[in-house]
Protein backbone atom coordinates (compact mmCIF):
# COMPACT_ATOMS: atom_id res chain seq x y z
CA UNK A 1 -191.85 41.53 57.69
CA UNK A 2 -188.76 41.77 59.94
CA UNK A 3 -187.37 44.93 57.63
CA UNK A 4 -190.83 46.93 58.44
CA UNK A 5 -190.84 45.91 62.08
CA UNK A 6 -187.40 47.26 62.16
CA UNK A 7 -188.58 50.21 60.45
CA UNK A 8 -191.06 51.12 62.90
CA UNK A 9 -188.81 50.62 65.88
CA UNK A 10 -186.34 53.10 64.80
CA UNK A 11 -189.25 55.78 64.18
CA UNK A 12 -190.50 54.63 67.51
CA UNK A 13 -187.16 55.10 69.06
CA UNK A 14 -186.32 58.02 67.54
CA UNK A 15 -189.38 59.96 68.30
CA UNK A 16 -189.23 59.08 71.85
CA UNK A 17 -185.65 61.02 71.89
CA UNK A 18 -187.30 63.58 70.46
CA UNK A 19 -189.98 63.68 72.81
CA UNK A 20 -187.64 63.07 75.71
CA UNK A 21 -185.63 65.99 74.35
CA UNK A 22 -188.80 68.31 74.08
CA UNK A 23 -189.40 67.73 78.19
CA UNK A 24 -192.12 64.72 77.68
CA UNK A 25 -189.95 62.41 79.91
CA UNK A 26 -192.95 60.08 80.76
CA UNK A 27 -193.97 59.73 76.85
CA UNK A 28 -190.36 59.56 75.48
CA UNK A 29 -189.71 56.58 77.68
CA UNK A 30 -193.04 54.86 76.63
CA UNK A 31 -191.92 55.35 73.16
CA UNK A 32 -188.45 54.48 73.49
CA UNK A 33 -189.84 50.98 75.15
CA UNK A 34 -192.41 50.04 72.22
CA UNK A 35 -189.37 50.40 69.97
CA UNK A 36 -187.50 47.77 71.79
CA UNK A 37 -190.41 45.53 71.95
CA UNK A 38 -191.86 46.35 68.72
CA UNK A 39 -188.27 45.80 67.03
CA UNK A 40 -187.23 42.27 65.70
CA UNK A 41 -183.37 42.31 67.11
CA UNK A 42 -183.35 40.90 70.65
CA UNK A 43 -186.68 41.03 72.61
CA UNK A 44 -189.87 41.38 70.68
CA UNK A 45 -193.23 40.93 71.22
CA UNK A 46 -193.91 40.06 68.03
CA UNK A 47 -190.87 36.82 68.31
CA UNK A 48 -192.48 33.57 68.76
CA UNK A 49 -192.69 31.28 71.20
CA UNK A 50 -191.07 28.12 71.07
């Protein structure tokens, strides 16, 4: 589970460069963001609660 959620944070970070690089700052950021929280290294909304 953690190697796909890492998975999909990369392609979310990587497609809000893109998108930040193709003048969408708004989007690109919103991207960029789900990929940190989406991610299972450091903050994640998917991390339980103890």
């Amino acid at each position: 589970m953690g190697f796909l959620l890492w998975i999909l944070a990369v392609i979310l970070v990587i497609a809000g460069i893109v998108t930040l690089f193709k003048g969408g700052i708004i989007l690109g950021i919103v991207l960029i963001i789900l990929g940190f929280a989406v991610g299972p290294g450091g903050w994640s909304i998917f991390k339980r609660r103890s």
